[in-house]
C-alpha atoms as a PDB file:
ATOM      1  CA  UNK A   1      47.715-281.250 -50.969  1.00  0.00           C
ATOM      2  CA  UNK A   2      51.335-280.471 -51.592  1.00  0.00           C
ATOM      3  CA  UNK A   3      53.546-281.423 -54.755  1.00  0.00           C
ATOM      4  CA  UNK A   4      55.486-284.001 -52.596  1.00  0.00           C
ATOM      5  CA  UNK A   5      52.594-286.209 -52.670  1.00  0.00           C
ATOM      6  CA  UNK A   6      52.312-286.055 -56.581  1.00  0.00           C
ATOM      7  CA  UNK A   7      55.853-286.900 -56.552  1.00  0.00           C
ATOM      8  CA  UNK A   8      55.334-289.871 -54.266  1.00  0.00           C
ATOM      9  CA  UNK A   9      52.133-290.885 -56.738  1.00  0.00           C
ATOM     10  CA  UNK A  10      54.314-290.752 -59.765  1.00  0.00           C
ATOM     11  CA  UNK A  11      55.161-294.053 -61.516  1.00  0.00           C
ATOM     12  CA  UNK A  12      58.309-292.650 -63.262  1.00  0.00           C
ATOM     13  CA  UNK A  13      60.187-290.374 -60.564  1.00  0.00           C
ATOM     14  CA  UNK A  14      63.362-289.775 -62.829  1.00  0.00           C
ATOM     15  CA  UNK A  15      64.083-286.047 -64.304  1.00  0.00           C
ATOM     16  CA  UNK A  16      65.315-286.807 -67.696  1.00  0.00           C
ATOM     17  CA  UNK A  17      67.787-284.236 -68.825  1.00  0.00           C
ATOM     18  CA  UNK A  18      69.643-283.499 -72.281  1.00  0.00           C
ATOM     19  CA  UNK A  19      72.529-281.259 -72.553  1.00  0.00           C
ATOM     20  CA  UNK A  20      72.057-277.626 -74.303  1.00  0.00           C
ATOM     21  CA  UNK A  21      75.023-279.020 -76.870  1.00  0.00           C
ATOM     22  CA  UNK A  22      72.504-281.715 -78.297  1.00  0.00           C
ATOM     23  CA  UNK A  23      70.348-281.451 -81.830  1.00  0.00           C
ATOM     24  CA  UNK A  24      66.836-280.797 -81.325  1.00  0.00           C
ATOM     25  CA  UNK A  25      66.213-284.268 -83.825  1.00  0.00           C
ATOM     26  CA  UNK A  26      67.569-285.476 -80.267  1.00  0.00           C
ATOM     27  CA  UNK A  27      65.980-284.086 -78.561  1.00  0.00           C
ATOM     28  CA  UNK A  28      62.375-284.800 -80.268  1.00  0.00           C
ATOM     29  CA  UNK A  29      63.995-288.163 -80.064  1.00  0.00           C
ATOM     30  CA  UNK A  30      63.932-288.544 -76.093  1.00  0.00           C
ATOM     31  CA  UNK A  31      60.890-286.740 -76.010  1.00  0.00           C
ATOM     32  CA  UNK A  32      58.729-289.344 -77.969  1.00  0.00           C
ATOM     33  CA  UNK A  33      61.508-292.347 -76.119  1.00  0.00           C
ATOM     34  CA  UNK A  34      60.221-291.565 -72.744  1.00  0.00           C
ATOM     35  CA  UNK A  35      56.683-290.474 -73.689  1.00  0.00           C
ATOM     36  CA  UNK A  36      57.050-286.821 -72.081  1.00  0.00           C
ATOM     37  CA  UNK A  37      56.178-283.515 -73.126  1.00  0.00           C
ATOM     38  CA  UNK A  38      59.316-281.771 -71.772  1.00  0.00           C
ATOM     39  CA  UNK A  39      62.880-282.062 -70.917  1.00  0.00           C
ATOM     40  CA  UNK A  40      65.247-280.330 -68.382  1.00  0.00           C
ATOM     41  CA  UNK A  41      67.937-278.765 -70.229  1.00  0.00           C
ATOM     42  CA  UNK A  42      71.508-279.545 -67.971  1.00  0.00           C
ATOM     43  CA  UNK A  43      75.060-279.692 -69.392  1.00  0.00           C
ATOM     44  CA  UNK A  44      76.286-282.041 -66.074  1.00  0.00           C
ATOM     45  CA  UNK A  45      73.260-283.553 -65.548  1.00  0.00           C
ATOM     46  CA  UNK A  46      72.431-282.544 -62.318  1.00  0.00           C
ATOM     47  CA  UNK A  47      71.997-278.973 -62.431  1.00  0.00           C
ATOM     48  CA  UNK A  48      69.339-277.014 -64.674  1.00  0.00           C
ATOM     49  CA  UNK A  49      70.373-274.952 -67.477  1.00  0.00           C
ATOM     50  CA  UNK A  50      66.861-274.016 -68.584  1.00  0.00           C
ATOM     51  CA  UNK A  51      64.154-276.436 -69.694  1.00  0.00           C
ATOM     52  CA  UNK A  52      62.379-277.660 -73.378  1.00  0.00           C
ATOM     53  CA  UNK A  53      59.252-278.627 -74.331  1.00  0.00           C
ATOM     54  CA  UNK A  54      57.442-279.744 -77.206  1.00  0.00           C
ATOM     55  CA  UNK A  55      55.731-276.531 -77.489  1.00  0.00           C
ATOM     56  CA  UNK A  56      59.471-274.981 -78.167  1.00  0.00           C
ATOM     57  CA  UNK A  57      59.771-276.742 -81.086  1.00  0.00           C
ATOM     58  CA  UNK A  58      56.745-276.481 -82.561  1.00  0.00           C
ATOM     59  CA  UNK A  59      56.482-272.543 -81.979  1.00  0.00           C
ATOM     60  CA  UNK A  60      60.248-272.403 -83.477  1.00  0.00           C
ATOM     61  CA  UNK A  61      59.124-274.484 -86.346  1.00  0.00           C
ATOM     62  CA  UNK A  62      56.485-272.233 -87.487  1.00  0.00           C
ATOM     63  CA  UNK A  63      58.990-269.220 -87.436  1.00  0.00           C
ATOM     64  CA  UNK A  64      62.396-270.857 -88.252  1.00  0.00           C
ATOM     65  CA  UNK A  65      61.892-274.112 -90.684  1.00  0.00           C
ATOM     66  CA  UNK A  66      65.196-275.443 -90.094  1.00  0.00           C
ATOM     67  CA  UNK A  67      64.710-276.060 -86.035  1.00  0.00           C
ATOM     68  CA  UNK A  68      65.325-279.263 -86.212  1.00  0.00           C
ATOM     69  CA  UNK A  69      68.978-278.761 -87.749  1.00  0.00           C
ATOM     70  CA  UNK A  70      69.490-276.284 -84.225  1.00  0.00           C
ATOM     71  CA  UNK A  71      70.599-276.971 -80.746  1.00  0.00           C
ATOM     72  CA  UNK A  72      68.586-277.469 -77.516  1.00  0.00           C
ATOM     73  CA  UNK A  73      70.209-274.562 -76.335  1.00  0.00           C
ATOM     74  CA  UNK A  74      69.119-272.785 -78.703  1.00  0.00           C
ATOM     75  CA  UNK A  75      65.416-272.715 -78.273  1.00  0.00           C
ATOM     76  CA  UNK A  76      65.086-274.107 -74.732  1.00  0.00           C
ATOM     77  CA  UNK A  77      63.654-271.431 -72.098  1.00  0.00           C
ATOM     78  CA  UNK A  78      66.461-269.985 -69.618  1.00  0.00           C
ATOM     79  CA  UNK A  79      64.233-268.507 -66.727  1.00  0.00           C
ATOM     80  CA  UNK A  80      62.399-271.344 -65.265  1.00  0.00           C
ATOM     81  CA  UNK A  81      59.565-271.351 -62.585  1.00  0.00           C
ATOM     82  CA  UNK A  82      60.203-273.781 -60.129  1.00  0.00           C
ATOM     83  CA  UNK A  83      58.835-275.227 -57.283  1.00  0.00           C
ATOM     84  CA  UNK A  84      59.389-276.727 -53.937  1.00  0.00           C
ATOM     85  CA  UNK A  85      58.108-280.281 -52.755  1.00  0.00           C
ATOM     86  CA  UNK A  86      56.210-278.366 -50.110  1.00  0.00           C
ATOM     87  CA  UNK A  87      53.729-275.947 -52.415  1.00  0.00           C
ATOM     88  CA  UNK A  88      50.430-276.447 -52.045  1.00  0.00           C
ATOM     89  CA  UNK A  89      48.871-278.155 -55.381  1.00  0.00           C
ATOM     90  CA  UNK A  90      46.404-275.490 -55.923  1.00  0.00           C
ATOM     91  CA  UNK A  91      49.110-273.005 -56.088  1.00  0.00           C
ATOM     92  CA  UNK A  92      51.490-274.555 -58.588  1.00  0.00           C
ATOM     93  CA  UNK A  93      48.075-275.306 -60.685  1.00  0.00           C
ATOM     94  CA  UNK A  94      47.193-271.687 -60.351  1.00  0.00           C
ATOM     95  CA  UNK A  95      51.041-270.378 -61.348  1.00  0.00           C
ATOM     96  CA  UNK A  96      51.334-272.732 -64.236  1.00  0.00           C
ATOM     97  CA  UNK A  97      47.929-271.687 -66.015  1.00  0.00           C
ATOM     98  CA  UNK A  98      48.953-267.818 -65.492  1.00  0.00           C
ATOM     99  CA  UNK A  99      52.353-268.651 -67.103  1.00  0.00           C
ATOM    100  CA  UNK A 100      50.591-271.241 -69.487  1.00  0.00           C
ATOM    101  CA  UNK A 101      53.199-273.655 -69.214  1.00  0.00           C
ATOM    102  CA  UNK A 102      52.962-277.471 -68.989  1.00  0.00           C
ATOM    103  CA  UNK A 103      55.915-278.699 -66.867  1.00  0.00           C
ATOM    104  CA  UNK A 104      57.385-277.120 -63.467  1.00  0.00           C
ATOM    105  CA  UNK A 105      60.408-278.798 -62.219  1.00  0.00           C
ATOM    106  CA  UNK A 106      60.766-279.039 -58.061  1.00  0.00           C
ATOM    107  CA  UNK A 107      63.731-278.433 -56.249  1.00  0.00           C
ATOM    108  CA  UNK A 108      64.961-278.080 -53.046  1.00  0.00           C
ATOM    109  CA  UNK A 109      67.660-275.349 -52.593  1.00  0.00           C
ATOM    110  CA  UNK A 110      69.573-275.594 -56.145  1.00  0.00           C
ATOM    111  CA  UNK A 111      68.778-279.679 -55.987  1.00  0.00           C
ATOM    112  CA  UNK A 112      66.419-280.719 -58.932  1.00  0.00           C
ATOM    113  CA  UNK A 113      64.041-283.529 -57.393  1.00  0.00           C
ATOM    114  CA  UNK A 114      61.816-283.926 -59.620  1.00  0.00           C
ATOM    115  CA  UNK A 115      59.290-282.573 -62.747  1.00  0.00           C
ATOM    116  CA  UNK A 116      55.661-282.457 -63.049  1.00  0.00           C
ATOM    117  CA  UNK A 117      53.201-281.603 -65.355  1.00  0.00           C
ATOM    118  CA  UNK A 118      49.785-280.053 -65.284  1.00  0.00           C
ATOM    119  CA  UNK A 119      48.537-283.667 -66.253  1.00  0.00           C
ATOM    120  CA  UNK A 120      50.251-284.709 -63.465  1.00  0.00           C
ATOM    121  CA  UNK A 121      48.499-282.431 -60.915  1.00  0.00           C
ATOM    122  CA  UNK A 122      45.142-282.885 -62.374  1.00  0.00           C
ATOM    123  CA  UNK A 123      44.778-286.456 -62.049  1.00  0.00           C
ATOM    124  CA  UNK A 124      46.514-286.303 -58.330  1.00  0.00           C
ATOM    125  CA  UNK A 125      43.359-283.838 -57.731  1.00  0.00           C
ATOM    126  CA  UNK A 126      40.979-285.808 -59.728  1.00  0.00           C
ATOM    127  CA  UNK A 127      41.872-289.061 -57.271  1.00  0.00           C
ATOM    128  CA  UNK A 128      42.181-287.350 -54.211  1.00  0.00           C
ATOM    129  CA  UNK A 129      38.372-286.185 -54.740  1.00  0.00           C
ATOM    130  CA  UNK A 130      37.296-289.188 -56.092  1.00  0.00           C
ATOM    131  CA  UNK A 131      39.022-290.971 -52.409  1.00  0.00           C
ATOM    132  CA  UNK A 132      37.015-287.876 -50.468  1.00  0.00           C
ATOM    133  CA  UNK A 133      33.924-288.360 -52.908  1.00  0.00           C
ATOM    134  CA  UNK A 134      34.104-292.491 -51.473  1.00  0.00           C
ATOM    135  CA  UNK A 135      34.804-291.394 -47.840  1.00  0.00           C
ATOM    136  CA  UNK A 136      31.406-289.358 -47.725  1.00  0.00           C
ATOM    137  CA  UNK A 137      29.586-292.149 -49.706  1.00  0.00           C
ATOM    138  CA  UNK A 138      30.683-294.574 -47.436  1.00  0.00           C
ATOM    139  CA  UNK A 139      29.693-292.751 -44.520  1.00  0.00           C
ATOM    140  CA  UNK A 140      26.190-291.804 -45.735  1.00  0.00           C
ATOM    141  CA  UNK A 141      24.993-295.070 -46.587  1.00  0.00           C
ATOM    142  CA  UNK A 142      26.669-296.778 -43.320  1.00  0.00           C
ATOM    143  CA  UNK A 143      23.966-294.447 -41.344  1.00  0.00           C
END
């Protein structure tokens, strides 16, 4: 299984981005507006500054109380992971528990094409062996 087919499975296929210049109140804002855990950070909206989570703002919180009066660039993550449409599932799965991060964005070349999440990849495994778990069902009983 490769990431392009958890693409194709998604229901929302849009990146949603927010600019490094905007408030984190924002950017909790789009968060909780588009029911995601994570947002890549982009000053043109098209390429990818760095990217923010939930997480960032929680850990921030619980050093610095006055996040929420700071900037998405200032506590997004720079260096981002990525990966490419054709990566095998079980190796994004595998890179994103070492890193222990939630969201991976996919490019191709310096093109953003998409985002996914661990969620994401779990259910698109979870259905995939429930469809192979049917297959073999449906085959036993038939004989």
């Amino acid at each position: 299984m490769r990431i392009n087919q958890v693409l194709q499975a998604k229901q929302l296929r849009d990146v949603v981005t927010i600019s490094p210049d905007a408030g984190v109140r924002e950017l909790v804002a789009t968060l909780a507006e588009h029911n995601i855990g994570a947002l890549i950070v982009s000053a043109d909206g098209k390429s990818m500054d760095g990217i923010v989570s939930e997480r960032d703002v929680v850990r921030r919180m619980h050093s610095d109380g006055t996040v929420i009066d700071n900037t998405v660039g200032g506590i997004m993550t720079e260096v981002v992971k990525t990966c490419t449409p054709e990566d095998e599932l079980d190796d994004v799965m595998r890179t994103m528990t070492e890193g222990r991060f939630r969201h991976i964005p996919v490019c191709e070349g310096d093109r953003l094409v998409g985002i996914v999440s661990i969620g994401d990849l779990v259910r698109h495994k979870i259905d995939r062996l429930q469809f192979e778990r049917d297959q073999l069902d449906s085959y036993v009983h038939r004989t």
